[in-house]
Protein backbone atom coordinates (compact mmCIF):
# COMPACT_ATOMS: atom_id res chain seq x y z
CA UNK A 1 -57.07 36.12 -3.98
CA UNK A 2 -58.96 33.39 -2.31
CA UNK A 3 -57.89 29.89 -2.03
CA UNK A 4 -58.73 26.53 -0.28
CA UNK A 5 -56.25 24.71 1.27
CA UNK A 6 -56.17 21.03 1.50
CA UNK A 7 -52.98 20.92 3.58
CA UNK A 8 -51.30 23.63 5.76
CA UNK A 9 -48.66 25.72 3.35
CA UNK A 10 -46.33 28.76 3.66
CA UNK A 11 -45.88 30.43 0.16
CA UNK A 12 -42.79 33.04 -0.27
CA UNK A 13 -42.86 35.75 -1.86
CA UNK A 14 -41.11 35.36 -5.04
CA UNK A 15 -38.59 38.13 -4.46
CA UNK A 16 -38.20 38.44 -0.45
CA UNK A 17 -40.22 41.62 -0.41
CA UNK A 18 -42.41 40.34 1.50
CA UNK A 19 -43.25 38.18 4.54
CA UNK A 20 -44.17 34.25 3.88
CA UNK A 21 -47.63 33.59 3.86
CA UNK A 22 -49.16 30.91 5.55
CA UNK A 23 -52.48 28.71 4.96
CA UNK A 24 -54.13 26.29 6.96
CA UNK A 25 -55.12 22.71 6.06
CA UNK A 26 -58.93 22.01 4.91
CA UNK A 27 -59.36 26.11 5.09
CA UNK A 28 -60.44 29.02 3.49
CA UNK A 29 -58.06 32.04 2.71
CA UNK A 30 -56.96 35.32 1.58
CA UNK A 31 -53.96 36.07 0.38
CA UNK A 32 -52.04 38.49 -1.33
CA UNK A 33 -51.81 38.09 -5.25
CA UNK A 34 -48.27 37.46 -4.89
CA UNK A 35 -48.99 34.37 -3.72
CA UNK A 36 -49.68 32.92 -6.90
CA UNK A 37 -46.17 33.36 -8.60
CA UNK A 38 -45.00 31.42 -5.65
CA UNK A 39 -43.43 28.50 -6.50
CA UNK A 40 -44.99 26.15 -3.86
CA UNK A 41 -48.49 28.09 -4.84
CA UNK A 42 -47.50 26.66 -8.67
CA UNK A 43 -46.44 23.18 -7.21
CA UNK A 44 -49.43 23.39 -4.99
CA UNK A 45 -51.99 23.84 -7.88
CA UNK A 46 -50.58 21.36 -9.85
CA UNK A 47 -51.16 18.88 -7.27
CA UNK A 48 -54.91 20.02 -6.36
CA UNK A 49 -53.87 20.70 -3.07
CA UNK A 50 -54.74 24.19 -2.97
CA UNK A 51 -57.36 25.26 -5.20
CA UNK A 52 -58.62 29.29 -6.05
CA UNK A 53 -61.82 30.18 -5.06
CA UNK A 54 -63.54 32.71 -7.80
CA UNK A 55 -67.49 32.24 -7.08
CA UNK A 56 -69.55 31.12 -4.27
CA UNK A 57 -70.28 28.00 -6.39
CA UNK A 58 -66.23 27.59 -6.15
CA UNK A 59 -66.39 27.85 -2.69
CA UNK A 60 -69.86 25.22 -2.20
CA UNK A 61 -67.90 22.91 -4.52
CA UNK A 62 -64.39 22.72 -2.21
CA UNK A 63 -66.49 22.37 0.98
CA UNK A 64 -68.40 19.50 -0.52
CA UNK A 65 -65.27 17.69 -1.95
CA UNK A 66 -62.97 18.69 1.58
CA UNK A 67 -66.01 16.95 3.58
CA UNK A 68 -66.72 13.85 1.38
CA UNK A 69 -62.57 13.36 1.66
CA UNK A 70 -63.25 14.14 5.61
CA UNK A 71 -65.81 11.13 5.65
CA UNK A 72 -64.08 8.37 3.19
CA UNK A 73 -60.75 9.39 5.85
CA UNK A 74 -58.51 10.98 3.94
């Protein structure tokens, strides 16, 4: 799964199994599918801090909305 971070996270795996995963702020990633029954993923989402990134026109749309928050300083 793909997502776009717009602050730096660490998402656990919902049963331990696995090793946290981490994200950086105003980034692109790719994490494991897991990630999304996280709960800070869910908490995350819900906020519009972290969005997931399906298309290129996804992608286009979260660079142009991280930059014009980049430019009004926030």
């Amino acid at each position: 799964m793909r997502v776009f971070s717009r602050k730096s996270l660490m998402f656990h795996h919902p049963t331990g199994e696995e090793a946290p995963v981490t994200v950086r702020a105003h980034d692109f990633s790719d994490v494991p599918d897991w990630v999304a029954h996280s709960t800070m993923f869910r908490w995350a989402l819900d906020d519009g801090v972290v969005s997931v990134i399906e298309s290129k026109a996804d992608e286009v749309q979260a660079e142009k909305a991280a930059a014009k928050r980049g430019k009004a300083g926030g």
